[in-house]
N, C-alpha and C. Protein backbone atom coordinates (compact mmCIF):
# COMPACT_ATOMS: atom_id res chain seq x y z
N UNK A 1 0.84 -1.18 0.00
CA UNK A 1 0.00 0.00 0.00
C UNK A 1 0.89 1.24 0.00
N UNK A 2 0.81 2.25 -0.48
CA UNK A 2 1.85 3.42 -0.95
C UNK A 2 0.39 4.79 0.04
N UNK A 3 1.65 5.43 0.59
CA UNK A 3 1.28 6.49 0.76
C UNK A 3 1.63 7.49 0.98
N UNK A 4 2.30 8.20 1.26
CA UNK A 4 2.62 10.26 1.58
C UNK A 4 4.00 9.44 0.37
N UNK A 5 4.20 11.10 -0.38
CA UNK A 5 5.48 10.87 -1.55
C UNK A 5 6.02 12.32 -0.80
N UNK A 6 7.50 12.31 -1.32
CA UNK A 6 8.43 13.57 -0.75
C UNK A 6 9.38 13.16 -2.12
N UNK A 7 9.43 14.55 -2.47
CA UNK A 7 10.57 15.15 -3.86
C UNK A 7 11.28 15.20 -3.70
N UNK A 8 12.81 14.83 -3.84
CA UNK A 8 13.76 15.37 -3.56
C UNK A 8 14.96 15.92 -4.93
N UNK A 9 15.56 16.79 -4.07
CA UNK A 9 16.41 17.47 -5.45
C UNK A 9 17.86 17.44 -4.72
N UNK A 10 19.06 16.67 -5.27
CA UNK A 10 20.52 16.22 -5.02
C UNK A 10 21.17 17.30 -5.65
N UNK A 11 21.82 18.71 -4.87
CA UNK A 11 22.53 19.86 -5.49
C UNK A 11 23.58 19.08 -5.95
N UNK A 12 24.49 18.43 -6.59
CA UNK A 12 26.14 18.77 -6.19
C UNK A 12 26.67 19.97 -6.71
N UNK A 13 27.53 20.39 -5.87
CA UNK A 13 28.40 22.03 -5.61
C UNK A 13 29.28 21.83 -6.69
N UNK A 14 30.47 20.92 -6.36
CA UNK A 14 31.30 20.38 -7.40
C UNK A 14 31.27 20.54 -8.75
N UNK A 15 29.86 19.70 -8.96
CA UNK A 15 30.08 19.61 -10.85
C UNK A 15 28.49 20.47 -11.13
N UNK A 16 28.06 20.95 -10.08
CA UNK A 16 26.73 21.70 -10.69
C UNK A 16 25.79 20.89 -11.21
N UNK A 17 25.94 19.79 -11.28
CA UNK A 17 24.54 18.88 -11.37
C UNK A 17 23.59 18.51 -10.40
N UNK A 18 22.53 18.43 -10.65
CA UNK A 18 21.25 18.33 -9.87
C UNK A 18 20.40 16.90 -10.45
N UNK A 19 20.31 16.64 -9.31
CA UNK A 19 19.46 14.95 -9.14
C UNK A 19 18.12 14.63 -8.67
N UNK A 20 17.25 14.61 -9.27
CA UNK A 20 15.72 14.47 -8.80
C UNK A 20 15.46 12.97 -8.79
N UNK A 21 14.56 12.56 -7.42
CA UNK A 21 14.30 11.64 -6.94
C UNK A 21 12.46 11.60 -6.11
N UNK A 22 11.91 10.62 -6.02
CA UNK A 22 10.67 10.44 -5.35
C UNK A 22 10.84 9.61 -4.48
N UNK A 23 10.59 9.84 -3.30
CA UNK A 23 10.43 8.48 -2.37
C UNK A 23 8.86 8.39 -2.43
N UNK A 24 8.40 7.10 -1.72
CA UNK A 24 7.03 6.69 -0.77
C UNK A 24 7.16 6.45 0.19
N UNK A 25 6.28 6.62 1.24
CA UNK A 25 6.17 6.14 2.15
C UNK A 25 5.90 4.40 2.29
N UNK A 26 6.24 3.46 2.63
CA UNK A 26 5.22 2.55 2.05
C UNK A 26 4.83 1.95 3.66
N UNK A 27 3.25 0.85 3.61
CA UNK A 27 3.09 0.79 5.25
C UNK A 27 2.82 -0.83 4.81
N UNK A 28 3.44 -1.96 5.33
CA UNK A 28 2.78 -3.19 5.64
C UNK A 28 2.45 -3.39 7.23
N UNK A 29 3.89 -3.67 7.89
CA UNK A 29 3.84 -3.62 9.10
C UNK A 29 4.26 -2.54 10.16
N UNK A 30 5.09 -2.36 9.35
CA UNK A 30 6.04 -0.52 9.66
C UNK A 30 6.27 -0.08 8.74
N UNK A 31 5.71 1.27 8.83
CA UNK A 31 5.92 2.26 7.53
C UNK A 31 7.80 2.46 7.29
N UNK A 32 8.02 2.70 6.37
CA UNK A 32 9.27 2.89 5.81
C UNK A 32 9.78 3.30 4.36
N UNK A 33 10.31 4.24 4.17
CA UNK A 33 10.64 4.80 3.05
C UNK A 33 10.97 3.75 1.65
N UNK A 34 10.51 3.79 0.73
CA UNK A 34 10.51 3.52 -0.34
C UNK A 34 12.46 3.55 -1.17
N UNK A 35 12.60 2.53 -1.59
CA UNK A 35 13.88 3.34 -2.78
C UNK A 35 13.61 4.75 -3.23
N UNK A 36 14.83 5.52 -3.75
CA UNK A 36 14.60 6.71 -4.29
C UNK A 36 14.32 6.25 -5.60
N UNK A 37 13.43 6.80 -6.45
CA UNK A 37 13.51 6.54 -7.97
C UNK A 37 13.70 7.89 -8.68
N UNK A 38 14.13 7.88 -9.82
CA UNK A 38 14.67 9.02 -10.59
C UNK A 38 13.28 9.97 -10.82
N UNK A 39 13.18 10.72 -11.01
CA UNK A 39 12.02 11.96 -11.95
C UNK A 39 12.74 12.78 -12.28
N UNK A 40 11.70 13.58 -13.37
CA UNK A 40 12.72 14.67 -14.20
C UNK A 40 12.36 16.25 -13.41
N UNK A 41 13.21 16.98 -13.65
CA UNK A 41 12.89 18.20 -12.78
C UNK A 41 12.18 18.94 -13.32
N UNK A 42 11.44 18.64 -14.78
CA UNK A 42 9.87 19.11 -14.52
C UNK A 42 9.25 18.58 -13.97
N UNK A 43 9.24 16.91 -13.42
CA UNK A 43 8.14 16.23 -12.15
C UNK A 43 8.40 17.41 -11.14
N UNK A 44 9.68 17.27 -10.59
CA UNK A 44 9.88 18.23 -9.13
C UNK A 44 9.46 19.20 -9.31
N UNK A 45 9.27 20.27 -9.93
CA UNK A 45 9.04 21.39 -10.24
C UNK A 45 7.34 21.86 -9.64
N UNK A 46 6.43 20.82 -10.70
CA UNK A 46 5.63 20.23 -10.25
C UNK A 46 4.90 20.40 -9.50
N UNK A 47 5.84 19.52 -9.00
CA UNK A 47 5.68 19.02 -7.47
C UNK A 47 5.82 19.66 -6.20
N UNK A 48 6.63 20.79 -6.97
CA UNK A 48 6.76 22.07 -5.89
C UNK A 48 5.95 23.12 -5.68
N UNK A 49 5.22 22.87 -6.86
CA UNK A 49 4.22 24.33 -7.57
C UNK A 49 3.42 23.99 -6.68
N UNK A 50 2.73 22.48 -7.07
CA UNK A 50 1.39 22.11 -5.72
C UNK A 50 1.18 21.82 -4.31
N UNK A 51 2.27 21.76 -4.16
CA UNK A 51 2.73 22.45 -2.82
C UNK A 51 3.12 20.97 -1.72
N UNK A 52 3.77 19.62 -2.86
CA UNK A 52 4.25 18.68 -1.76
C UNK A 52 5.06 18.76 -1.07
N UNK A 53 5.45 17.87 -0.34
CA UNK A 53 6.72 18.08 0.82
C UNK A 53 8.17 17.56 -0.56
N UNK A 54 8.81 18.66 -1.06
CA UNK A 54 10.18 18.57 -1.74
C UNK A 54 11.26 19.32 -1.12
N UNK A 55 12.31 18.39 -1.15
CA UNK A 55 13.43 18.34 -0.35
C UNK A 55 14.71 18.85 -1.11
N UNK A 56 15.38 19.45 -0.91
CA UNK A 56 16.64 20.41 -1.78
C UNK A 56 18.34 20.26 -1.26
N UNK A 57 19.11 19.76 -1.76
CA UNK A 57 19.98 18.63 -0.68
C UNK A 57 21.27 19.07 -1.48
N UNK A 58 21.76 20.38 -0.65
CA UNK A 58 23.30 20.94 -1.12
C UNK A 58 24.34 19.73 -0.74
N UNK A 59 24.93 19.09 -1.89
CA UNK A 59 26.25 18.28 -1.42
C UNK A 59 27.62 18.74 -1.87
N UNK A 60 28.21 18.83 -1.32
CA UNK A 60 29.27 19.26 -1.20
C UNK A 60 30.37 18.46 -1.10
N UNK A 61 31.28 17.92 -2.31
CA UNK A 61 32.28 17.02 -2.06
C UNK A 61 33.32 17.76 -3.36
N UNK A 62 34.70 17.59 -2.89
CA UNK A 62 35.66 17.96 -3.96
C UNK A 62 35.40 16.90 -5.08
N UNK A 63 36.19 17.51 -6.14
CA UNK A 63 36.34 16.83 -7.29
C UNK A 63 37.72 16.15 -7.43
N UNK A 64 37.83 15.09 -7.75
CA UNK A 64 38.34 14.04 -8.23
C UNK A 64 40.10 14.61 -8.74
N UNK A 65 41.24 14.11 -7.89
CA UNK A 65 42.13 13.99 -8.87
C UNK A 65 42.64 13.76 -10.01
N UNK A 66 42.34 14.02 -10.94
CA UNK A 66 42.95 12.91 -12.27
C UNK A 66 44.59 13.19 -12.62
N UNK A 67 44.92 11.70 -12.02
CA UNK A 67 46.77 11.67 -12.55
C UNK A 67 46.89 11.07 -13.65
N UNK A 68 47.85 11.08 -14.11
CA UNK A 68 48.30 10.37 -15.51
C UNK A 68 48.80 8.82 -14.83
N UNK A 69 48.69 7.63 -15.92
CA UNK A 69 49.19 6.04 -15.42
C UNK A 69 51.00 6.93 -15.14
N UNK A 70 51.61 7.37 -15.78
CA UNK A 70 53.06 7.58 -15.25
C UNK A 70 53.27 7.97 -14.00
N UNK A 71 52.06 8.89 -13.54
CA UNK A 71 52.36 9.80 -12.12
C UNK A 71 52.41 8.41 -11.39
N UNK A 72 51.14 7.48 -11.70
CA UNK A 72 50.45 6.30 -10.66
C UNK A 72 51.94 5.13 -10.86
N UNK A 73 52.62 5.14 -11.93
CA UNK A 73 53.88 4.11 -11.49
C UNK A 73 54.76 4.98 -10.70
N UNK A 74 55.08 6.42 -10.90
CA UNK A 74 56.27 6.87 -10.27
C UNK A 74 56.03 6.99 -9.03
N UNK A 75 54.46 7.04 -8.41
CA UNK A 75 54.24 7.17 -6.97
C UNK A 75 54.50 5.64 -6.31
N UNK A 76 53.89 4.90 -7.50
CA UNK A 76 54.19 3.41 -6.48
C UNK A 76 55.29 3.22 -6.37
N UNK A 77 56.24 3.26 -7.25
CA UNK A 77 57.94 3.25 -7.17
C UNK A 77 58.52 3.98 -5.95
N UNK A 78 57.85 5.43 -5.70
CA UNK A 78 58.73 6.16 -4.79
C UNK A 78 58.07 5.44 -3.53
N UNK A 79 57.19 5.12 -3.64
CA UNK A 79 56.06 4.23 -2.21
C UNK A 79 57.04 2.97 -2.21
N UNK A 80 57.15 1.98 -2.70
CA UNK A 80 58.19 1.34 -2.71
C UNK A 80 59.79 1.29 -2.24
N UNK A 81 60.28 2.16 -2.60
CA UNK A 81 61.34 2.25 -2.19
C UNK A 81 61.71 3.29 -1.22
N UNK A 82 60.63 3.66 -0.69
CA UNK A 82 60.45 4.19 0.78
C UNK A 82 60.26 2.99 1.56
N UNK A 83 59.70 2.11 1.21
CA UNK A 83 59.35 1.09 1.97
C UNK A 83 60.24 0.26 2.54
N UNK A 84 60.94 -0.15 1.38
CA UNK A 84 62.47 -0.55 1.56
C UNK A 84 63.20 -0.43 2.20
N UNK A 85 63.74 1.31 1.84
CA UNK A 85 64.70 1.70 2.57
C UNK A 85 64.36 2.65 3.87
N UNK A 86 62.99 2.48 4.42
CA UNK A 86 62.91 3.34 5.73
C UNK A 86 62.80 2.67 6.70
């Protein structure tokens, strides 16, 4: 049996993308949240206009190193022979 839905919208800071999601409530024996499933942010939008409970979720994580495979042997090498010799 499905009942109360909540919108949610995933900021990331990082790369500026935004993630829309629906939960349910669902109830057999104990109510408990549903998987998130995807919607498009005209659903949320929506969904905001008519006034459901939607949720807006700043995340905030750095972005990703990218090394070259040479950096990744010369670090294991120098990791190595630190190892060795310390």
């Amino acid at each position: 049996m499905a009942g109360k839905v909540k919108y949610i919208a995933e900021h990331y800071t990082s790369t500026g993308t935004t993630y829309y999601y629906k939960q349910q409530i669902l109830k057999d024996t104990a109510p408990f949240w549903s998987k998130p499933r995807p919607i498009s942010e005209k659903t949320y939008n929506k969904a905001k206009t008519r006034g459901e409970v939607c949720e807006y979720l700043e995340i905030k994580r750095n972005v990703a190193d990218v090394i070259s495979f040479d950096e990744l042997l010369r670090y294991k090498m120098l990791r190595e022979e630190l190892k060795n010799n310390g």
